[in-house]
C-alpha atoms as a PDB file:
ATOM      1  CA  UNK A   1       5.093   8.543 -31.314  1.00  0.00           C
ATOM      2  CA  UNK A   2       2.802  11.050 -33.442  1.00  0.00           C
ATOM      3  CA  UNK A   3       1.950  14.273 -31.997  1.00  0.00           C
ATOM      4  CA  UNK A   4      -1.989  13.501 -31.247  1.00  0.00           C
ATOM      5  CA  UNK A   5      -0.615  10.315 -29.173  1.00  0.00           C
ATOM      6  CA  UNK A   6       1.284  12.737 -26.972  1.00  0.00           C
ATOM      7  CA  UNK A   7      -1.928  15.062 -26.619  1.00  0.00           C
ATOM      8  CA  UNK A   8      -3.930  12.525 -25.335  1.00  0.00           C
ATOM      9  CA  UNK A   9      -1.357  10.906 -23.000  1.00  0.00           C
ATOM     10  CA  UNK A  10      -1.015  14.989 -21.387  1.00  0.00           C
ATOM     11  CA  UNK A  11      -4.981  15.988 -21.626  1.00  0.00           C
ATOM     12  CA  UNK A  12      -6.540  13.495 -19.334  1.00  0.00           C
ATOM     13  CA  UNK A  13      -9.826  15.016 -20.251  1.00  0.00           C
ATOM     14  CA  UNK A  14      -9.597  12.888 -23.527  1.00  0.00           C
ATOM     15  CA  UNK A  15      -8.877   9.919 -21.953  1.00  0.00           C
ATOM     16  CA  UNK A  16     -11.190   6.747 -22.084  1.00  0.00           C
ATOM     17  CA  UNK A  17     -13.345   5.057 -19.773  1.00  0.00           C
ATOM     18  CA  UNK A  18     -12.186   1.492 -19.454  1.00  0.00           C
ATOM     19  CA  UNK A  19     -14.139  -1.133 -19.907  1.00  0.00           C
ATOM     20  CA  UNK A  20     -12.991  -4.951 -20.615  1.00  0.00           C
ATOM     21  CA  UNK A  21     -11.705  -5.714 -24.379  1.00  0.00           C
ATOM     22  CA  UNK A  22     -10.272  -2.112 -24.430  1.00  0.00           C
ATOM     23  CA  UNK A  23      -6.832  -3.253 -24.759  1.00  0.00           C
ATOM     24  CA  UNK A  24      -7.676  -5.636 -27.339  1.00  0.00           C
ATOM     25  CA  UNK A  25      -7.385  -3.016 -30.047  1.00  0.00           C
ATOM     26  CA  UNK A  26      -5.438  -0.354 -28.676  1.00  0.00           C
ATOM     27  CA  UNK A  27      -2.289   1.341 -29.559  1.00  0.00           C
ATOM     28  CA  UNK A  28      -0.887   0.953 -26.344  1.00  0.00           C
ATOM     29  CA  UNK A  29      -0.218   4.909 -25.192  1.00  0.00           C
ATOM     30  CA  UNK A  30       0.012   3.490 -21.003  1.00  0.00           C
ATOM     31  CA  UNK A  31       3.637   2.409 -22.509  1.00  0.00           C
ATOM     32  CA  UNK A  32       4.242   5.355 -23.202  1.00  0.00           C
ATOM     33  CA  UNK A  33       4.132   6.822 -19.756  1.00  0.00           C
ATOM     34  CA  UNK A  34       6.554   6.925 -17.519  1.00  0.00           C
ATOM     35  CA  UNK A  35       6.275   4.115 -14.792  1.00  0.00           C
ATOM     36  CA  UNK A  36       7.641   4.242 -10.966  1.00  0.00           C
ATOM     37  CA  UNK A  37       8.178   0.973  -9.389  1.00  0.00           C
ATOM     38  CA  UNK A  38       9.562  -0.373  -5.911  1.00  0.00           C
ATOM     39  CA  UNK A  39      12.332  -2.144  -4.867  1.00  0.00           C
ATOM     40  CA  UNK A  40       9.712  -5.593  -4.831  1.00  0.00           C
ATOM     41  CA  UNK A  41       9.354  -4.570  -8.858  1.00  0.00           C
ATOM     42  CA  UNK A  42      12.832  -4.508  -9.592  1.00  0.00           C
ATOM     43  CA  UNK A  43      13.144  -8.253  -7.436  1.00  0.00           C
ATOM     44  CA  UNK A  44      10.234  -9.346  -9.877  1.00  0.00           C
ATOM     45  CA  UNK A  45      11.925  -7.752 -13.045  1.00  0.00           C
ATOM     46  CA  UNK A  46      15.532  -9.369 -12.021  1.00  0.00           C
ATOM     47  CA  UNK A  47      17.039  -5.962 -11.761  1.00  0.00           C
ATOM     48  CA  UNK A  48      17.836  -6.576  -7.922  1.00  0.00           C
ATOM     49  CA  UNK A  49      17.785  -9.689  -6.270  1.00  0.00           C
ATOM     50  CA  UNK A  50      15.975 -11.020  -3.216  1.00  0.00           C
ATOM     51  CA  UNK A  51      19.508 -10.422  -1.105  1.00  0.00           C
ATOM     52  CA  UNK A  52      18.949  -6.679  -1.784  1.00  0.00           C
ATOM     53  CA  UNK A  53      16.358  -6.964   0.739  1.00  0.00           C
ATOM     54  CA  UNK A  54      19.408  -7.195   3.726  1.00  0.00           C
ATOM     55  CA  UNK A  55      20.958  -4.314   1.924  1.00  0.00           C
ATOM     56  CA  UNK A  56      20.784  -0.862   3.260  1.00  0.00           C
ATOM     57  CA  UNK A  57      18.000   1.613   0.898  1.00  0.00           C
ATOM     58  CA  UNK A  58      21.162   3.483  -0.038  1.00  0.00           C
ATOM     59  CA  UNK A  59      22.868   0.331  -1.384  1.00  0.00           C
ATOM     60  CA  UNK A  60      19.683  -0.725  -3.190  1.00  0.00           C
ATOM     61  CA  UNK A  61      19.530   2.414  -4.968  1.00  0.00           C
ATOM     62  CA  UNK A  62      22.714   2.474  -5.797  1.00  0.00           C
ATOM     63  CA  UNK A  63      22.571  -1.266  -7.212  1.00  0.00           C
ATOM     64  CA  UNK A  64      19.091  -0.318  -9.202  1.00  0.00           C
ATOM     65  CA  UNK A  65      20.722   2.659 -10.587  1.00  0.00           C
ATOM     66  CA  UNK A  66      23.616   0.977 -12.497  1.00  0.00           C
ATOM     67  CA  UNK A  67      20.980  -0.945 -14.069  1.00  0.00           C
ATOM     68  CA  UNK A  68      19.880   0.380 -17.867  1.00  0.00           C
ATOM     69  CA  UNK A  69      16.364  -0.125 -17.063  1.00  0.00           C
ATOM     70  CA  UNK A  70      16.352   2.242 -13.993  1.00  0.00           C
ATOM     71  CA  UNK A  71      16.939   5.874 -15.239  1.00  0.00           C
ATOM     72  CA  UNK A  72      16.101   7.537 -11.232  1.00  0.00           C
ATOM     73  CA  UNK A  73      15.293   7.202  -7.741  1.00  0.00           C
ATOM     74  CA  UNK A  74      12.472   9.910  -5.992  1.00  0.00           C
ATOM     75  CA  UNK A  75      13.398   9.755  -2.294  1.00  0.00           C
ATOM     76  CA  UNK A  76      10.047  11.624  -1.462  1.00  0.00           C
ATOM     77  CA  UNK A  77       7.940   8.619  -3.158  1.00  0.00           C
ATOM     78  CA  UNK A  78      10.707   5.944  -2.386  1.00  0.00           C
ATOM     79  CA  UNK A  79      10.541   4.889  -6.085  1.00  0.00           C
ATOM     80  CA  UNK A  80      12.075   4.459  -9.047  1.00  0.00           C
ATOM     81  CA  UNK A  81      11.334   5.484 -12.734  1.00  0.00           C
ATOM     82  CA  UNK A  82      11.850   2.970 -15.217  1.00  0.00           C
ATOM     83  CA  UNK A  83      14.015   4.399 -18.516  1.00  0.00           C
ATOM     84  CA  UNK A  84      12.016   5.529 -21.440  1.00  0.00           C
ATOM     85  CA  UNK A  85      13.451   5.012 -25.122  1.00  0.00           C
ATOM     86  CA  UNK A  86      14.319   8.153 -27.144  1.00  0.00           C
ATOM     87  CA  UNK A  87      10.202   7.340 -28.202  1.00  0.00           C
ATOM     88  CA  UNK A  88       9.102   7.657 -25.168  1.00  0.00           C
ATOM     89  CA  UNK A  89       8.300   3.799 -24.805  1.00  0.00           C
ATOM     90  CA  UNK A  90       8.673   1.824 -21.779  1.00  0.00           C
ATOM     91  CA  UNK A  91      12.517   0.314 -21.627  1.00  0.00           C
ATOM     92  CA  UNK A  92      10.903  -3.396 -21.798  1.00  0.00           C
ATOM     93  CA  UNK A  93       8.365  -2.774 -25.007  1.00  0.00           C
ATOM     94  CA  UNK A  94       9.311  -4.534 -27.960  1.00  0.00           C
ATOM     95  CA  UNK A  95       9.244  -4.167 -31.811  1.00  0.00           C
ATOM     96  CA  UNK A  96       5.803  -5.538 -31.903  1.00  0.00           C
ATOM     97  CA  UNK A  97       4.712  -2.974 -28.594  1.00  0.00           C
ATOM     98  CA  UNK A  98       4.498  -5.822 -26.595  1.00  0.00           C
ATOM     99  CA  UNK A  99       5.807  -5.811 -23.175  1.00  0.00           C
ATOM    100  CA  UNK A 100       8.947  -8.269 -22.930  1.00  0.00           C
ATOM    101  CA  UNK A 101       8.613  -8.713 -19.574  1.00  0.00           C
ATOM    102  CA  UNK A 102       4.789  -9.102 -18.882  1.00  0.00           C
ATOM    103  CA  UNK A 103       4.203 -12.026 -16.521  1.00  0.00           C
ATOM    104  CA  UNK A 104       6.896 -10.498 -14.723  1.00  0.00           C
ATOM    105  CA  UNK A 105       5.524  -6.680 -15.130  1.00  0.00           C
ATOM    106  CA  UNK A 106       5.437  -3.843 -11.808  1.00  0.00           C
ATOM    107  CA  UNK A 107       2.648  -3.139  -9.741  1.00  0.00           C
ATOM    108  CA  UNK A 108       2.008  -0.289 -11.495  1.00  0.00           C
ATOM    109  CA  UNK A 109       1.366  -1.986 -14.958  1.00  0.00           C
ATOM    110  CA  UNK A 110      -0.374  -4.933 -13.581  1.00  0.00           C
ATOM    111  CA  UNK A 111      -3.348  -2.475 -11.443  1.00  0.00           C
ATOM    112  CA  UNK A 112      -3.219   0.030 -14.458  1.00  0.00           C
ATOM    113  CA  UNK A 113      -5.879   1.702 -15.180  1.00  0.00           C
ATOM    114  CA  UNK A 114      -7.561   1.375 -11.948  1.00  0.00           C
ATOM    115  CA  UNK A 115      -4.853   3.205 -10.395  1.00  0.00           C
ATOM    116  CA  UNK A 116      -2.766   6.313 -12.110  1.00  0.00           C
ATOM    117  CA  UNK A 117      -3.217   9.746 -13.543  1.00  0.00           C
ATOM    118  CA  UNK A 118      -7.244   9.103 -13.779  1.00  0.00           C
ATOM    119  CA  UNK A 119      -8.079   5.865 -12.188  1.00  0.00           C
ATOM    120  CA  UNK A 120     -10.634   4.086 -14.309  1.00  0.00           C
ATOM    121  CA  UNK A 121      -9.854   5.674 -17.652  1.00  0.00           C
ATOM    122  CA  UNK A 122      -6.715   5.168 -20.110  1.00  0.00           C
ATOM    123  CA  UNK A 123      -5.076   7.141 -22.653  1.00  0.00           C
ATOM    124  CA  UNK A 124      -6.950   4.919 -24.973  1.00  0.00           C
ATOM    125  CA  UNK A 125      -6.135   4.891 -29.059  1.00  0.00           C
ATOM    126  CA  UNK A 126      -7.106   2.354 -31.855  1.00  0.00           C
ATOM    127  CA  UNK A 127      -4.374   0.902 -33.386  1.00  0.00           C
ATOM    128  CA  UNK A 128      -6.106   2.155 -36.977  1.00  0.00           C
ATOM    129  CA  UNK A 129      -5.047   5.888 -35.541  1.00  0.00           C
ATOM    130  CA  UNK A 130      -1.499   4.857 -36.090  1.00  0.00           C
ATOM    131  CA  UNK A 131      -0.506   5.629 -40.065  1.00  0.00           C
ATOM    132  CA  UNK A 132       2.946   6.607 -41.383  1.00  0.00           C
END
């Protein structure tokens, strides 16, 4: 990811309002960030299984945590961090940047922007921005 994608990702002052279509011609940054799920999210992504729910916490974060996807578990949020590739992309982004796993995607993806860092505004880039 080029350097002026990573400033706008960490300055939310240069982040933009959202408004429908945004995403439309965007470059995508919000896969860039890192995203914290729940143990519901990894049911939906097939990570765990609905019989983790009888588990004990302590077994379900152990389960998640073998799993590629998951790189950590915050006890003081109760949630896990999905692994980033050595870009900094989400672990299910593709080659195109499209998410792999949409219709089954967290929470956290599906309410984005109105809820994270700046709710209501995104780390919004054209696609045009993004020459070798």
């Amino acid at each position: 990811m080029k350097k002026n994608s990573q400033i706008i990702l960490d300055d939310l002052n240069l982040w933009t309002k959202y408004k429908k279509g945004l995403c439309e011609n965007c470059e995508g940054l919000c896969c860039y960030m890192p995203v914290e799920v729940k143990t519901v999210d990894l049911i939906r992504l097939k990570i765990l299984s609905d019989f983790h729910l009888e588990l004990s916490q302590r077994e379900q974060i152990k389960d998640a945590l073998k799993h590629s996807a998951v790189s950590r578990y915050t006890p003081s949020t109760e949630k896990f961090t999905l692994t980033q590739k050595p870009d900094g992309s989400c672990f299910f982004l593709d080659s195109q940047k499209r998410c792999s796993r949409y219709i089954d995607r967290p929470e956290t993806c599906r309410n984005h922007p109105e809820v994270g860092p700046k709710p209501g505004f995104c780390a919004y880039q054209t696609k045009s921005h993004q020459k070798a």
